[in-house]
Structures are given as C-alpha cells and as structure tokens.
C-alpha atoms as a PDB file:
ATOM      1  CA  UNK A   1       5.378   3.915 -11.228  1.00  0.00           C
ATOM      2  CA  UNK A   2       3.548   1.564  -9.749  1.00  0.00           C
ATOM      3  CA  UNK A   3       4.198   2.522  -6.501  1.00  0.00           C
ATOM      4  CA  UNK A   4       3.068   6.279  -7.269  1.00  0.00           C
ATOM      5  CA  UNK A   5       0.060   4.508  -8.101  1.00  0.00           C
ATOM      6  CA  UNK A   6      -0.281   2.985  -4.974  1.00  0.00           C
ATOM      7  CA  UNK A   7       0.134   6.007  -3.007  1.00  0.00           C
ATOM      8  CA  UNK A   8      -2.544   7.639  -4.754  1.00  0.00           C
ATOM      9  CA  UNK A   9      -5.149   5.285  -3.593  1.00  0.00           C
ATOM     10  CA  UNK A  10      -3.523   4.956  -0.054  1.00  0.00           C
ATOM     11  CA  UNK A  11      -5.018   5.954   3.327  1.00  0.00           C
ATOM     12  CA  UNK A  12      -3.287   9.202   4.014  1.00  0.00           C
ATOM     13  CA  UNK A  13      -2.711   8.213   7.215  1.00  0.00           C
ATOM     14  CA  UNK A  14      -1.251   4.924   6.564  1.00  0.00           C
ATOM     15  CA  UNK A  15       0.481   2.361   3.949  1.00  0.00           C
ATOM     16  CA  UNK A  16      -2.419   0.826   2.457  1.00  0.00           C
ATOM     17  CA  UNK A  17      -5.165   1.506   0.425  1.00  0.00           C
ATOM     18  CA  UNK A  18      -8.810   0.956   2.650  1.00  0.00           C
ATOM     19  CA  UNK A  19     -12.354   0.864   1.307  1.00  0.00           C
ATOM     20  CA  UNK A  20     -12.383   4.480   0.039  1.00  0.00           C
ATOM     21  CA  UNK A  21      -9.256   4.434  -2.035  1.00  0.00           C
ATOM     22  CA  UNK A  22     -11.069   1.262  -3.272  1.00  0.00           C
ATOM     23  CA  UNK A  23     -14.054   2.721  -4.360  1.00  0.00           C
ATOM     24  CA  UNK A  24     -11.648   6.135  -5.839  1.00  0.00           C
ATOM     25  CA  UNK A  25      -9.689   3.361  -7.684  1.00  0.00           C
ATOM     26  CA  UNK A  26     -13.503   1.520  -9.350  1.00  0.00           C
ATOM     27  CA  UNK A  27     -14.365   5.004 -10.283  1.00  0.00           C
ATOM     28  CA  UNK A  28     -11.224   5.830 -11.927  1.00  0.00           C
ATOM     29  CA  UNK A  29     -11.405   2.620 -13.792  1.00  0.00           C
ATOM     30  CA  UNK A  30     -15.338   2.607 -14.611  1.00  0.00           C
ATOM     31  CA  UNK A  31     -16.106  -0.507 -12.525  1.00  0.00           C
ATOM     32  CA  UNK A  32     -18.569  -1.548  -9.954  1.00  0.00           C
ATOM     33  CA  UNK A  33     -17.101  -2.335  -6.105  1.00  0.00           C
ATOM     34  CA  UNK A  34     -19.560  -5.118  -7.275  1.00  0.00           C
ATOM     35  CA  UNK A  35     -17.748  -6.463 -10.088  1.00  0.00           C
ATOM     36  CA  UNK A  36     -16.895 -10.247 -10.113  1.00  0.00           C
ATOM     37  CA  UNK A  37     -13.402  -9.050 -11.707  1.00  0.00           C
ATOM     38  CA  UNK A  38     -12.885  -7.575  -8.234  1.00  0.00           C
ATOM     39  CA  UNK A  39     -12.148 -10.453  -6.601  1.00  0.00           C
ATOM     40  CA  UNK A  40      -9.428 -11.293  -9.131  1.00  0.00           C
ATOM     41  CA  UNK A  41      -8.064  -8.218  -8.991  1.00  0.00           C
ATOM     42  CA  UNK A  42      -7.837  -9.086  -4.495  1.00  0.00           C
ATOM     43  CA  UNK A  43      -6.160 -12.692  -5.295  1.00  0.00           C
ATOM     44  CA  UNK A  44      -3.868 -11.557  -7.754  1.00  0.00           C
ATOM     45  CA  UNK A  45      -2.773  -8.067  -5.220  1.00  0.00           C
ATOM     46  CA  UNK A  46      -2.604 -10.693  -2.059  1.00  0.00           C
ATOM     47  CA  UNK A  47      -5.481  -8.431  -0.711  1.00  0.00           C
ATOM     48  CA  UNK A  48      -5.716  -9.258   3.152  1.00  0.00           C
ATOM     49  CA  UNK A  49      -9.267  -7.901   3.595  1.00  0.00           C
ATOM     50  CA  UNK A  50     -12.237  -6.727   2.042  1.00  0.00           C
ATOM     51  CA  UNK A  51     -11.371  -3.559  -0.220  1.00  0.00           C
ATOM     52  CA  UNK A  52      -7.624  -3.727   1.205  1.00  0.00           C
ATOM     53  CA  UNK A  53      -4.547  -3.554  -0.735  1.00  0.00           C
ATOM     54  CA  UNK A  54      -1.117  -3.448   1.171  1.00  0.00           C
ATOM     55  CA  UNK A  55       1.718  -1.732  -0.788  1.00  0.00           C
ATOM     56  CA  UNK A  56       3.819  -4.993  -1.583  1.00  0.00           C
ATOM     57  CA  UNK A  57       0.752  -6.826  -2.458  1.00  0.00           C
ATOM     58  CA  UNK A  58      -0.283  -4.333  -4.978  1.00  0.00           C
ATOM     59  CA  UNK A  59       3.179  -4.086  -6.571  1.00  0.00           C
ATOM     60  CA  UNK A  60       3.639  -7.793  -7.540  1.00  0.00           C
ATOM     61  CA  UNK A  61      -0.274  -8.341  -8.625  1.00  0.00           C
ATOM     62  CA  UNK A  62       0.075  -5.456 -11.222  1.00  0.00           C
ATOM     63  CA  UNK A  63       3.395  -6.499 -12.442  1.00  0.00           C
ATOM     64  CA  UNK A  64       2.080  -9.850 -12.511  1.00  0.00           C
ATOM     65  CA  UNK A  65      -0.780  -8.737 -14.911  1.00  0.00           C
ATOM     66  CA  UNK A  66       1.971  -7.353 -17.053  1.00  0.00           C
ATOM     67  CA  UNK A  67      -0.170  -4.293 -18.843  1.00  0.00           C
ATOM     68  CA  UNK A  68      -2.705  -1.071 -16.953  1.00  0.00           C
ATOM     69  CA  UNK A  69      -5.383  -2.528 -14.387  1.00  0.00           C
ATOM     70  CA  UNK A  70      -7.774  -1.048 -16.591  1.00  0.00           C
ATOM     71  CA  UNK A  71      -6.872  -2.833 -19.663  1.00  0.00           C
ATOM     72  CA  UNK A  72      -5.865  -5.753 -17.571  1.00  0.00           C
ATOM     73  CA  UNK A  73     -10.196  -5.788 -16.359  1.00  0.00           C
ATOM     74  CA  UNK A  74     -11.811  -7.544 -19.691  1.00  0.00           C
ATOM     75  CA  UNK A  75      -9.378 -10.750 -19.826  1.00  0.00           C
ATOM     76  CA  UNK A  76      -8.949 -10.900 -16.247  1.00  0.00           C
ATOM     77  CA  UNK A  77     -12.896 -11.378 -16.097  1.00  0.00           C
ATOM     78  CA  UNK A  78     -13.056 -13.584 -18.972  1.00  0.00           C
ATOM     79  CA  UNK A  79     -10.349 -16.024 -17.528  1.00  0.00           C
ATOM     80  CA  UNK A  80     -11.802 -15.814 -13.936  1.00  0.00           C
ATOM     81  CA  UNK A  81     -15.802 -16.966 -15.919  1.00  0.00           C
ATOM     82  CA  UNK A  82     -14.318 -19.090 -18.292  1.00  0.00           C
ATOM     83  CA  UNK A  83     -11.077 -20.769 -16.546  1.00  0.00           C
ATOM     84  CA  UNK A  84     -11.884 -24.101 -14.454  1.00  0.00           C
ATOM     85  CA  UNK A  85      -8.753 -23.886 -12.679  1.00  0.00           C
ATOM     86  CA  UNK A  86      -8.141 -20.005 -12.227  1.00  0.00           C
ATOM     87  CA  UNK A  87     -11.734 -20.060 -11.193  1.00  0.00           C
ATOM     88  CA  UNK A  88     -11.378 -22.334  -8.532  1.00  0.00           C
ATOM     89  CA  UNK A  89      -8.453 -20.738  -7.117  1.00  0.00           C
ATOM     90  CA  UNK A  90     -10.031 -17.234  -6.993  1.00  0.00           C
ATOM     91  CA  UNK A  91     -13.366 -18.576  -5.433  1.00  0.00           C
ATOM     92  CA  UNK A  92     -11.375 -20.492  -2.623  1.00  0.00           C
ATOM     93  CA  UNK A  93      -9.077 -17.644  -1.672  1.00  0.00           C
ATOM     94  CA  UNK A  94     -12.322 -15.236  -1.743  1.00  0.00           C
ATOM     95  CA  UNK A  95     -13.711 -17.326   1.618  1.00  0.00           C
ATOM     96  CA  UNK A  96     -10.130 -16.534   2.994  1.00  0.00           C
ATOM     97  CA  UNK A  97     -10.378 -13.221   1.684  1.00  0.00           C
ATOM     98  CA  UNK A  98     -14.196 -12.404   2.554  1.00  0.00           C
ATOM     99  CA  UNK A  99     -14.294 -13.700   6.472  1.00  0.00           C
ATOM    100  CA  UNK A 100     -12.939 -11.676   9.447  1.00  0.00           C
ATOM    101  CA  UNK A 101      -9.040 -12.368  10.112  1.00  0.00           C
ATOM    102  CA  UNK A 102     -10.311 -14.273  13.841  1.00  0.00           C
ATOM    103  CA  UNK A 103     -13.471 -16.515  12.184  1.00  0.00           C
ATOM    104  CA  UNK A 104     -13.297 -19.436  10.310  1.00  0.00           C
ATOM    105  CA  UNK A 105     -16.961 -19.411   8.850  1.00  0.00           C
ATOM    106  CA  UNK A 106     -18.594 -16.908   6.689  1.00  0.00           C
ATOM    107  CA  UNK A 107     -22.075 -15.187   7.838  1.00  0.00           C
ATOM    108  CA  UNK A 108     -24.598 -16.666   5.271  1.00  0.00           C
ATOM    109  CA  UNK A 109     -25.888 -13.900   3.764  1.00  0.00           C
ATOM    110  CA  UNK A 110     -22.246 -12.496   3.157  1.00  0.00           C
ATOM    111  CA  UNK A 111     -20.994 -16.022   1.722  1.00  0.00           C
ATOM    112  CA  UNK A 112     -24.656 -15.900  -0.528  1.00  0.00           C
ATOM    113  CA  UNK A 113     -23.089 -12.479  -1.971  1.00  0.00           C
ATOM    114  CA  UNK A 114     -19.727 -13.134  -2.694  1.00  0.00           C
ATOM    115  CA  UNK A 115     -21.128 -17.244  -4.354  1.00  0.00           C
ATOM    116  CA  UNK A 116     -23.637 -14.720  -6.617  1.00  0.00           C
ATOM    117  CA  UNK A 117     -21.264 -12.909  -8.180  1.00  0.00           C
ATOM    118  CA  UNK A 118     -19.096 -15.809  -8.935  1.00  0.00           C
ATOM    119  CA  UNK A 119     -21.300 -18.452  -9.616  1.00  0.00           C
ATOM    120  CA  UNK A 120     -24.393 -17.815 -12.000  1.00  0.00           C
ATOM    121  CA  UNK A 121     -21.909 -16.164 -14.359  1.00  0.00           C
ATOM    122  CA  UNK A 122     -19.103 -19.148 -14.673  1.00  0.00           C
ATOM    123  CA  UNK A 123     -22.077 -21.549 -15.705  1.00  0.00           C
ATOM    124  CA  UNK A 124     -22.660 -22.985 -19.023  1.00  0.00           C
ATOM    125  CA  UNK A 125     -21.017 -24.752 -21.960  1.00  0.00           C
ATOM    126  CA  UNK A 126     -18.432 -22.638 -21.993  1.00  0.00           C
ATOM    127  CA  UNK A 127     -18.409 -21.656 -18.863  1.00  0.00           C
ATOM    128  CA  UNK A 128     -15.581 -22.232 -15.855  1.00  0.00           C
ATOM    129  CA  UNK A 129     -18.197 -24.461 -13.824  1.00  0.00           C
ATOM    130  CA  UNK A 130     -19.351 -26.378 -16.940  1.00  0.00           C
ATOM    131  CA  UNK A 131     -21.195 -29.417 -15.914  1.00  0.00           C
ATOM    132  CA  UNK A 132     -20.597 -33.126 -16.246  1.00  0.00           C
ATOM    133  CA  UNK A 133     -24.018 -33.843 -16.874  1.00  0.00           C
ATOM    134  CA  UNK A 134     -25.558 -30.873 -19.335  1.00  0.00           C
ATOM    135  CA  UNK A 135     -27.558 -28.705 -19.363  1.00  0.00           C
ATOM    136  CA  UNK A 136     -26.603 -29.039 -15.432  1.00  0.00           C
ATOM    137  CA  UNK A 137     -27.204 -26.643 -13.055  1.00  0.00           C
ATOM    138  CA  UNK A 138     -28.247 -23.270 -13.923  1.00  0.00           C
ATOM    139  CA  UNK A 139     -28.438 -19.855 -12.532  1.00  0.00           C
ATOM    140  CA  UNK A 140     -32.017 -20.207 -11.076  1.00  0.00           C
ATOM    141  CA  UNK A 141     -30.689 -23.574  -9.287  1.00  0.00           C
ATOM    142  CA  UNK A 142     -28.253 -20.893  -7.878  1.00  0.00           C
ATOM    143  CA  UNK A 143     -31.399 -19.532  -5.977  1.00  0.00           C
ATOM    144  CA  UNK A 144     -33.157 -22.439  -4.710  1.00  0.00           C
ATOM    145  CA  UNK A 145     -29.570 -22.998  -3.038  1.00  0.00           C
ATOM    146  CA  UNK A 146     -30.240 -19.224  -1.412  1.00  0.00           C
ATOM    147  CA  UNK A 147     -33.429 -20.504  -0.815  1.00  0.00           C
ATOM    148  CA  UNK A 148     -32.961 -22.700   0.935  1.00  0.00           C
ATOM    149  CA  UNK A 149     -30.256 -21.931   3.104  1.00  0.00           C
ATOM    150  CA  UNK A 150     -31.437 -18.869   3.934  1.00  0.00           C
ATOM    151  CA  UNK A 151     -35.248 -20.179   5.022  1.00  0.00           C
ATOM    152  CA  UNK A 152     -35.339 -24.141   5.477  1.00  0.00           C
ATOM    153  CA  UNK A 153     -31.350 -25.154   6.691  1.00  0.00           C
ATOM    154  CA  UNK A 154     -31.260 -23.164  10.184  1.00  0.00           C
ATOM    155  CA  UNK A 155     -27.521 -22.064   8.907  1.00  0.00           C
ATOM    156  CA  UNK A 156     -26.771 -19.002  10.186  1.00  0.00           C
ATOM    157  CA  UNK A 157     -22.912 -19.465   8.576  1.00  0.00           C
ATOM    158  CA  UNK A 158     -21.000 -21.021   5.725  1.00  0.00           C
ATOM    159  CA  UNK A 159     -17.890 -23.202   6.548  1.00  0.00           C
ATOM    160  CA  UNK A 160     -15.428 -23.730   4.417  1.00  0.00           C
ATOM    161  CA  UNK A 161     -15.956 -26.992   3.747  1.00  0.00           C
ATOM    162  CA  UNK A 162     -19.398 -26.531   2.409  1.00  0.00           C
ATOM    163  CA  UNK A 163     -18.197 -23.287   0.486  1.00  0.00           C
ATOM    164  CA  UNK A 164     -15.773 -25.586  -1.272  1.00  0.00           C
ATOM    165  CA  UNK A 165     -17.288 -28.232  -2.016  1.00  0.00           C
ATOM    166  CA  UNK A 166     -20.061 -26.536  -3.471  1.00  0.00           C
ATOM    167  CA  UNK A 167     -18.751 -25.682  -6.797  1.00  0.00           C
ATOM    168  CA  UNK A 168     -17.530 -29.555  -7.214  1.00  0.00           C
ATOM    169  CA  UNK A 169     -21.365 -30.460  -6.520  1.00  0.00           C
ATOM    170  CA  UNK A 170     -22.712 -28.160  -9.086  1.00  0.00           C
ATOM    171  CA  UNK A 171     -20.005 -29.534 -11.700  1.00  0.00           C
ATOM    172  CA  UNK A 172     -21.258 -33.411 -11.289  1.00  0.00           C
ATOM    173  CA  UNK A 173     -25.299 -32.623 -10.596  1.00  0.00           C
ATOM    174  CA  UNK A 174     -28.120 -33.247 -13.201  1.00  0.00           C
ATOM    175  CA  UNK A 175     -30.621 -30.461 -13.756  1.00  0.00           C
ATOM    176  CA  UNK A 176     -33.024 -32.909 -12.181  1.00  0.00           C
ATOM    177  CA  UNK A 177     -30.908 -33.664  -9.372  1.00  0.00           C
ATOM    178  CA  UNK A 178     -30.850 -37.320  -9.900  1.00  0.00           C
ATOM    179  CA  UNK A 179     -27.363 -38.024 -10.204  1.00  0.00           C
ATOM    180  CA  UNK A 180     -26.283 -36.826  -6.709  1.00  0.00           C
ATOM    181  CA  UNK A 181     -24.253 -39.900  -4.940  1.00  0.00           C
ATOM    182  CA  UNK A 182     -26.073 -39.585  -0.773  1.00  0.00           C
ATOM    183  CA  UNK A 183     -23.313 -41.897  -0.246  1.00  0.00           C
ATOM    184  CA  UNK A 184     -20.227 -39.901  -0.787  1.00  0.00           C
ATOM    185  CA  UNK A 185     -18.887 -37.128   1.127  1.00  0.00           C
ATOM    186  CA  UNK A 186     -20.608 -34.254   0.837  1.00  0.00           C
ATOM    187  CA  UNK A 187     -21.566 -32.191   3.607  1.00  0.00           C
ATOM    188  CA  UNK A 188     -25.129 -32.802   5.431  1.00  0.00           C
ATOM    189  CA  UNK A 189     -26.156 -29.640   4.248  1.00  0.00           C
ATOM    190  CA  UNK A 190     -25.648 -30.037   0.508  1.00  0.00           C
ATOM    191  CA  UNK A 191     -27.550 -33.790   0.959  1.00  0.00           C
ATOM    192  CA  UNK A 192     -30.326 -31.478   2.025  1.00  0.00           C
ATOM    193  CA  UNK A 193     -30.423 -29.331  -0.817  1.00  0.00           C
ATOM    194  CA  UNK A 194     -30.670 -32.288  -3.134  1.00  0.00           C
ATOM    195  CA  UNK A 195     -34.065 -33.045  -1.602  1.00  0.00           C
ATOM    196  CA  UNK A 196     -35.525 -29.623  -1.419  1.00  0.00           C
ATOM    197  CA  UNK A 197     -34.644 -29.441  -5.292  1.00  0.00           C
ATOM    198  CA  UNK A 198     -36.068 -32.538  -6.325  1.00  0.00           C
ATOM    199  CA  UNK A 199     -39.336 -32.019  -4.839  1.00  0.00           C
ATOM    200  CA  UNK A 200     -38.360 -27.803  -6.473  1.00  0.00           C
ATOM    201  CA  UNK A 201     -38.157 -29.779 -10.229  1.00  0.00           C
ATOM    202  CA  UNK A 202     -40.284 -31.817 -10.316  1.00  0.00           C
ATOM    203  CA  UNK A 203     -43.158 -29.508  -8.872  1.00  0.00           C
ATOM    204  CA  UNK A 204     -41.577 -27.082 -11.658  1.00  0.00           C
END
C-alpha cells in the first residue's frame, strides 16, 4: 500500500518523487510546502534533497510513523516544536538536507529560511528550545540575528558549525544578552551578534 502510494507521487519518468509530486502530495494533505512539519516528514523519509523522496526512504518513514501521513501531521509538528531532542535532530539533518550534495555551507538567505521556520516556533516555556535563563530569547531576537547577518557580518554562507551551534546559544542566552561566556567556543560570528544585540536592547 504504501508503495502504491509512492508511485502516485513519483516522477513518471523515474523512481522518486521530485518537487511536483511534492507539492501534489501538500495539496492532497492540506499543507503548505512551507510547513515546519515538512522537514520532519524529510528526516523521518531519509529525504536526500529538497522536496525528494526515494522509494525505500518513503517506505520505512511512513511505517515508522505507524498511522496515514495526514493524521501522522498534528503530533509530528507538536513533537518536532515541543521535543528538545527530536528537535535537535531534525534541525541538524535539515543543513544536511537543505545544502547542495557537493557544498558544505548553506547560502545565507537559504539557511535564514529553513532557521525561520524552525526556530521562532520551538521557543518558549514549553517550547523545544526553552531557555536556561527565561524569558530568553524570543522570536524578534530571531530577527536581529537575520539582521544582522544579512547587513553587518559580510557572510555570504552558513557553516555548519555556526548552524549548530546556534540553537545551543539561544538555549543558555539572557534576553539582555548578558550571560553570553566571549570566552568559550562559540564561533566569531555568534560573539558578534552578542554585541550588535546588546547595543539592539538596551537602545530598545
């Protein structure tokens, strides 16, 4: 069965499902090719590209989800926003996931996308990046990070090492930015953020 499903999504000219059996197989199940449940949906199938399923990958993720995809969606998402640990592992195998197959960094404005859809919504009390230091960073933190990269850090990429240890930063920082330790490991880049959001808080 599930394999019948498969091959209705498929390229007809091949063994895998590519971006337009994608977006057939959101509209069938009344999501968004935007939807942060997406990229649950490509770690649990094995996806090896953006809005590409391969037959044996798509087999052992639905089985693995053990009811429909559809009525798999709502707790899928909830675990993903709510999950520390399932979070983490979706987020790092979305870099894998999101960059080309020969590149081992992320354009910036791609890697901004894909850390907006999982980020702002996983923050919180209750949420899978809930911080050490409430209230924490929020969701408009989120873009003074876009902010900055995008107009004061020169980066025209994201490695994976700052794409990692990002979401450990935003766990331990203060909303005021105080608590950030210059003298551990984080990359340059993240160091640099901490000053552009002081001066961003305090000047409110």
């Amino acid at each position: 069965k599930l394999g019948q499903l498969f091959d209705k999504y498929k390229d007809p000219d091949g063994d895998m499902i590519g971006i337009d059996g994608t977006i057939k197989l959101c509209q069938d199940m009344d999501v968004s090719p935007e939807d942060v449940v997406l990229l649950a949906i490509a770690y649990e199938c094995k996806c090896p590209g953006v809005g590409e399923f391969t037959r044996e990958g798509w087999v052992a993720g639905l089985q693995s989800l053990k009811c429909g995809l559809k009525r798999a969606l709502p707790s899928l998402r909830q675990r993903l926003l709510t999950d520390n640990d399932y979070f983490r592992t979706v987020y790092l195998a979305t870099f894998n996931f999101a960059k080309a197959p020969d590149s081992r960094v992320l354009p910036l404005d791609m890697a901004l996308d894909y850390q907006r859809l999982l980020i702002p919504p996983a923050l919180g009390s209750r949420g899978a990046l809930a911080s050490h230091s409430p209230p924490g960073f929020k969701a408009e933190h989120f873009e003074w990070w876009a902010e900055f990269l995008t107009e004061k850090s020169g980066m025209k990429a994201m490695t994976k090492d700052v794409w990692n240890n990002f979401i450990d930063f935003i766990k331990q920082i203060d909303a005021g930015f105080l608590t950030h330790d210059l003298d551990a490991a984080w990359p340059s880049v993240i160091d640099d953020f901490v000053e552009f959001a002081k001066q961003r808080a305090i000047s409110g």
